[in-house]
Protein backbone atom coordinates (compact mmCIF):
# COMPACT_ATOMS: atom_id res chain seq x y z
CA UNK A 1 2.44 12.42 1.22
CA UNK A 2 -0.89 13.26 0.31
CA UNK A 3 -3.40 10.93 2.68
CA UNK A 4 -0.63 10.21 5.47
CA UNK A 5 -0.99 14.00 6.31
CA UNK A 6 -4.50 13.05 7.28
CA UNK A 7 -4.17 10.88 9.99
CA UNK A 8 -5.32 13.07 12.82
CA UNK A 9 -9.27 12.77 10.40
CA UNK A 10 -9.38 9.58 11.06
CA UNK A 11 -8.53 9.65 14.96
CA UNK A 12 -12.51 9.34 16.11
CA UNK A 13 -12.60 5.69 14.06
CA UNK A 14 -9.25 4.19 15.01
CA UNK A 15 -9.37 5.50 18.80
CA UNK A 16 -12.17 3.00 19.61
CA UNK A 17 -11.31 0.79 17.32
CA UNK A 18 -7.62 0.34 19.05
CA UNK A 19 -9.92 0.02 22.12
CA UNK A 20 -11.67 -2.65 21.15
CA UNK A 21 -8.19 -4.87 20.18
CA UNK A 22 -6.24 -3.89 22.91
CA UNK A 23 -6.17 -7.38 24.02
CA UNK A 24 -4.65 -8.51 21.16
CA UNK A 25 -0.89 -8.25 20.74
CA UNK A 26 0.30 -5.85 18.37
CA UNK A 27 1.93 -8.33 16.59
CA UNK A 28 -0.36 -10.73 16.11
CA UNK A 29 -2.53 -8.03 14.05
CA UNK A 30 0.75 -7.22 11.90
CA UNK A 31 0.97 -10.75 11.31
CA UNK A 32 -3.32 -10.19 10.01
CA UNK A 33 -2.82 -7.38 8.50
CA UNK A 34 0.19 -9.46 6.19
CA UNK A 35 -2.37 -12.52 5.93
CA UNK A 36 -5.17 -10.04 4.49
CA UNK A 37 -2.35 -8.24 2.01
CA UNK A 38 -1.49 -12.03 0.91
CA UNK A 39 -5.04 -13.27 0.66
CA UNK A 40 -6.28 -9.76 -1.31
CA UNK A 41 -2.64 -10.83 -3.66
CA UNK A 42 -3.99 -14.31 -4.59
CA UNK A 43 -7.64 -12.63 -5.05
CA UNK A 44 -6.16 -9.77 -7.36
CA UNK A 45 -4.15 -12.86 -9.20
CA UNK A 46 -7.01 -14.86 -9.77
CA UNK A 47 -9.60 -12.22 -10.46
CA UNK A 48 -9.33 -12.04 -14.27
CA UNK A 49 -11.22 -15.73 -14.45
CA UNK A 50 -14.07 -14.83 -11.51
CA UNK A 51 -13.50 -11.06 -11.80
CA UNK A 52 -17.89 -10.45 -10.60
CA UNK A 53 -16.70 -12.27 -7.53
CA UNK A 54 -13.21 -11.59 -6.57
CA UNK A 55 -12.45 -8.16 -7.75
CA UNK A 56 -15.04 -6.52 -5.29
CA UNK A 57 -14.00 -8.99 -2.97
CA UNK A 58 -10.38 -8.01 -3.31
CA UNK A 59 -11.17 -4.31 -2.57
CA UNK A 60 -12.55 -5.46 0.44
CA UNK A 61 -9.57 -7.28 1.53
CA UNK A 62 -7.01 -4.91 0.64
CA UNK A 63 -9.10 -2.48 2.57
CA UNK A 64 -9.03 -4.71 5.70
CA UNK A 65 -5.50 -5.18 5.24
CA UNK A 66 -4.71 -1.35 5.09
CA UNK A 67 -6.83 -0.52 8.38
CA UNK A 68 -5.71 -3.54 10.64
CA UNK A 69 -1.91 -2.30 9.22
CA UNK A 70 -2.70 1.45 10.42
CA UNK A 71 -4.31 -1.01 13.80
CA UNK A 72 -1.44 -2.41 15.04
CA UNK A 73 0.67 0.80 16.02
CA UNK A 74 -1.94 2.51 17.57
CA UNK A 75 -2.61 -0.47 19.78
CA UNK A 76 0.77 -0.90 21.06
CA UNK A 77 0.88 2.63 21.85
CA UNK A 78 -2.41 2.79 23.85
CA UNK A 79 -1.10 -0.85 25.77
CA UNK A 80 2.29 0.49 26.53
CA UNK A 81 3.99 -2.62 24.39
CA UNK A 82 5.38 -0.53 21.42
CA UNK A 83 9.55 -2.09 20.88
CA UNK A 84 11.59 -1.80 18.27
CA UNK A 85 11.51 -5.56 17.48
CA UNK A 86 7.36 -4.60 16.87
CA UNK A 87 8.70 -1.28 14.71
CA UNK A 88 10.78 -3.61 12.88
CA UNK A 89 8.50 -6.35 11.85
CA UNK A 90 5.75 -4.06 11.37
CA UNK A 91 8.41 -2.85 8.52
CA UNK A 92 9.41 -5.56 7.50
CA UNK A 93 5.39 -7.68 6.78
CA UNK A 94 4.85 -4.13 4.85
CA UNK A 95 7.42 -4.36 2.51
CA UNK A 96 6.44 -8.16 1.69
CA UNK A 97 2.57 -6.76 1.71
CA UNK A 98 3.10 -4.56 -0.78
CA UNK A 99 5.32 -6.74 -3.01
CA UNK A 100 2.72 -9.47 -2.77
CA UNK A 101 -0.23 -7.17 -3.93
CA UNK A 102 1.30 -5.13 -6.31
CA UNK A 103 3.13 -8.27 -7.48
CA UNK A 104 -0.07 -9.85 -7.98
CA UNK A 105 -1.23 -7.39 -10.13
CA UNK A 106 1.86 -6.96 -12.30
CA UNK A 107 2.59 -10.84 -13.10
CA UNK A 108 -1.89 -10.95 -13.52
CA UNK A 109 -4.00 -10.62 -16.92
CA UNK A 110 -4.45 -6.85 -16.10
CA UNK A 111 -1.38 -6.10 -16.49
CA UNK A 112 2.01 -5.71 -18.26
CA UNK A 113 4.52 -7.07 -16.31
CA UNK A 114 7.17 -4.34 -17.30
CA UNK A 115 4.55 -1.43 -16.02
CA UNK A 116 4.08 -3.67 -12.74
CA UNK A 117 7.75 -4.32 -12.07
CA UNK A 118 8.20 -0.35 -12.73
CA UNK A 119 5.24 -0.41 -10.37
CA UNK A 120 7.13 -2.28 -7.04
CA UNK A 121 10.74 -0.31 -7.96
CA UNK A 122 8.48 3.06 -7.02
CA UNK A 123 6.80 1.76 -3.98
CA UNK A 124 10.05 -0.05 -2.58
CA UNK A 125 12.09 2.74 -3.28
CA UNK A 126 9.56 5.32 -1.86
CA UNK A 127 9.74 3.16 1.73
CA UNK A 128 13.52 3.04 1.89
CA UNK A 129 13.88 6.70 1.35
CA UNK A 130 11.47 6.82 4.39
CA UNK A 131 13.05 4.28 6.64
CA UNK A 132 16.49 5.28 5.58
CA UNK A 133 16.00 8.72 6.73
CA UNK A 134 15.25 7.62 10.15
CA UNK A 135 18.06 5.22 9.70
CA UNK A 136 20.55 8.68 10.10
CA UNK A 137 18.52 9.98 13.23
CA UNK A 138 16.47 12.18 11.38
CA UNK A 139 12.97 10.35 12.09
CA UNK A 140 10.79 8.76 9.36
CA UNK A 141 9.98 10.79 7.18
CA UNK A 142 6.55 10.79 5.13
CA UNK A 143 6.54 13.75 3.07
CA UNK A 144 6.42 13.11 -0.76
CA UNK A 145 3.48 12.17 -3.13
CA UNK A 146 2.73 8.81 -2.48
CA UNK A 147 2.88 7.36 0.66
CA UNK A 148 1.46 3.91 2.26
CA UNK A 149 -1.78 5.15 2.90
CA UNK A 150 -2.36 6.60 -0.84
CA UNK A 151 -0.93 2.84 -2.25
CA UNK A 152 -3.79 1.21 0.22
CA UNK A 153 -6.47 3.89 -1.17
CA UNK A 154 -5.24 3.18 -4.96
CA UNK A 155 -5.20 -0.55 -4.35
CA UNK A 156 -8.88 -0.32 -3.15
CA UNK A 157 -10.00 1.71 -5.94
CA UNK A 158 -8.31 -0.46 -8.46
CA UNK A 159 -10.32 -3.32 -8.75
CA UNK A 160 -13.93 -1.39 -7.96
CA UNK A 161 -12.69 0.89 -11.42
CA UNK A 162 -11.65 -2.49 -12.93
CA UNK A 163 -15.54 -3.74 -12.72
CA UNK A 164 -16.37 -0.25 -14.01
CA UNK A 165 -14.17 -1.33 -16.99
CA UNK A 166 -15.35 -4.79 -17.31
CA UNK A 167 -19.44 -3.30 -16.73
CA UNK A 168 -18.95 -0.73 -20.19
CA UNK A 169 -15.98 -1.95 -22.15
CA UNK A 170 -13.72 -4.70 -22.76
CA UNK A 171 -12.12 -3.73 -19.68
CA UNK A 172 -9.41 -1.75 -21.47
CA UNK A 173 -9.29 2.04 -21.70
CA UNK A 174 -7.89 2.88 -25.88
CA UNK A 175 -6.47 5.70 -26.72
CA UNK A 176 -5.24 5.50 -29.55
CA UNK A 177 -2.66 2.86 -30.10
CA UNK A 178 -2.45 2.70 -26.03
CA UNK A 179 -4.63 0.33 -24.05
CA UNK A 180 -4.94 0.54 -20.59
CA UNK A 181 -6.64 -1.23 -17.79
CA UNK A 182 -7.62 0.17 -14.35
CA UNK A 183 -4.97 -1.59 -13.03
CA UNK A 184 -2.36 -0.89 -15.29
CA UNK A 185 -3.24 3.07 -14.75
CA UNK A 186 -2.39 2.33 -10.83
CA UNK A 187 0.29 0.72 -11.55
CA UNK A 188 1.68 3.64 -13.76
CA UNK A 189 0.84 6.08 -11.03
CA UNK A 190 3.03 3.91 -8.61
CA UNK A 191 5.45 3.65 -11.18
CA UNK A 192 6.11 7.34 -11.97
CA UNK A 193 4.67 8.70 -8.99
CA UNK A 194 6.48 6.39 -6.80
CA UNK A 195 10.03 7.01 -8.32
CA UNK A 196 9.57 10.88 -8.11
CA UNK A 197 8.56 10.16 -4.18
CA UNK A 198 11.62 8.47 -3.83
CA UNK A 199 13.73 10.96 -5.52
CA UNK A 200 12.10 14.09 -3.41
CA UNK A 201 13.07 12.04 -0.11
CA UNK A 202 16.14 11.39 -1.54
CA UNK A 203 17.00 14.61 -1.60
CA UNK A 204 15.54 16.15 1.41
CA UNK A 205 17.92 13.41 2.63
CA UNK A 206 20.56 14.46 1.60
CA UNK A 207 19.83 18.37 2.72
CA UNK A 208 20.12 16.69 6.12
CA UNK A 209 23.31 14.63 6.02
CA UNK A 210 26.10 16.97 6.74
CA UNK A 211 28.80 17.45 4.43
């Protein structure tokens, strides 16, 4: 994965920052970080009617979201209260995060709904390779194109593009007898990228299953 390889950059911000919440439980800011991803859904949904309001504001939820997601794990590390009931339902409020904002998007006006259901296939399929690895005793494994960090990223961009759309055309890219919004173009990059992600961990997989 491209941006999950970074991690270790971005030590210096979420040192303090883990710091500064270690009083709250770990899974009380999985249980945010979920809220955010549901809020920046219903935002995303909506945004087509009040899109000079709620697109930017969408962005800023999704980005919330993504850092108080990347928050809670590093907090229960630096407290000494990481579990594997905290592992799980950190896994478990992703999965519904991302269904809820990509969801949004593909059942919204900026979007075909086949391209979005394409869309959560990739990304759900992409995590399950990951977790299913580690389900054999191999460890999670990350490698791969797209990873959670790069949907967050994508996600964020999204809507900011989408305003670029809306500012300069009729929020549609044509070519030729293709339209596409900013959204939709995510959504085909989690779509195909996604599914390819899921088929190289897949495979790497299945290099480390014995025969």
């Amino acid at each position: 994965m491209v941006l999950d390889a970074k991690r270790d950059s971005v030590e210096f911000i979420m040192e303090p920052m883990a710091k500064i919440f270690s009083r709250w439980s770990p899974n009380a800011i999985s249980w945010l970080a979920f809220a955010l991803a549901v809020l920046a859904g219903i935002l995303i949904f909506l945004s087509p009617w009040y899109w000079t309001l709620l697109l930017p504001l969408a962005a800023v939820v999704v980005l919330l979201s993504g850092f108080f997601d990347a928050l809670d794990g590093k907090v229960a590390r630096l407290t000494g209260m990481a579990s594997r009931r905290g592992d799980l339902l950190d896994h478990v409020l992703d999965r519904y995060a991302d269904v809820f904002m990509i969801g949004a998007v593909a059942f919204s006006s900026w979007c075909d709904p086949y391209i979005g259901i394409l869309a959560i296939i990739g990304v759900l399929m992409t995590s399950y390779m990951g977790t299913q690895c580690q389900a054999i005793g191999a460890g999670r494994l990350y490698s791969g194109l797209l990873g959670r960090a790069d949907r967050v990223v994508l996600l964020v961009l999204a809507p900011l593009l989408q305003i670029i759309f809306m500012a300069f055309t009729d929020g549609w890219i044509h070519i030729g007898a293709v339209s596409l919004s900013a959204f939709e173009m995510v959504m085909l990059w989690f779509a195909v990228v996604g599914n390819l992600t899921a088929v190289q961990r897949a495979l790497k997989i299945w290099e480390m299953v014995p025969p």
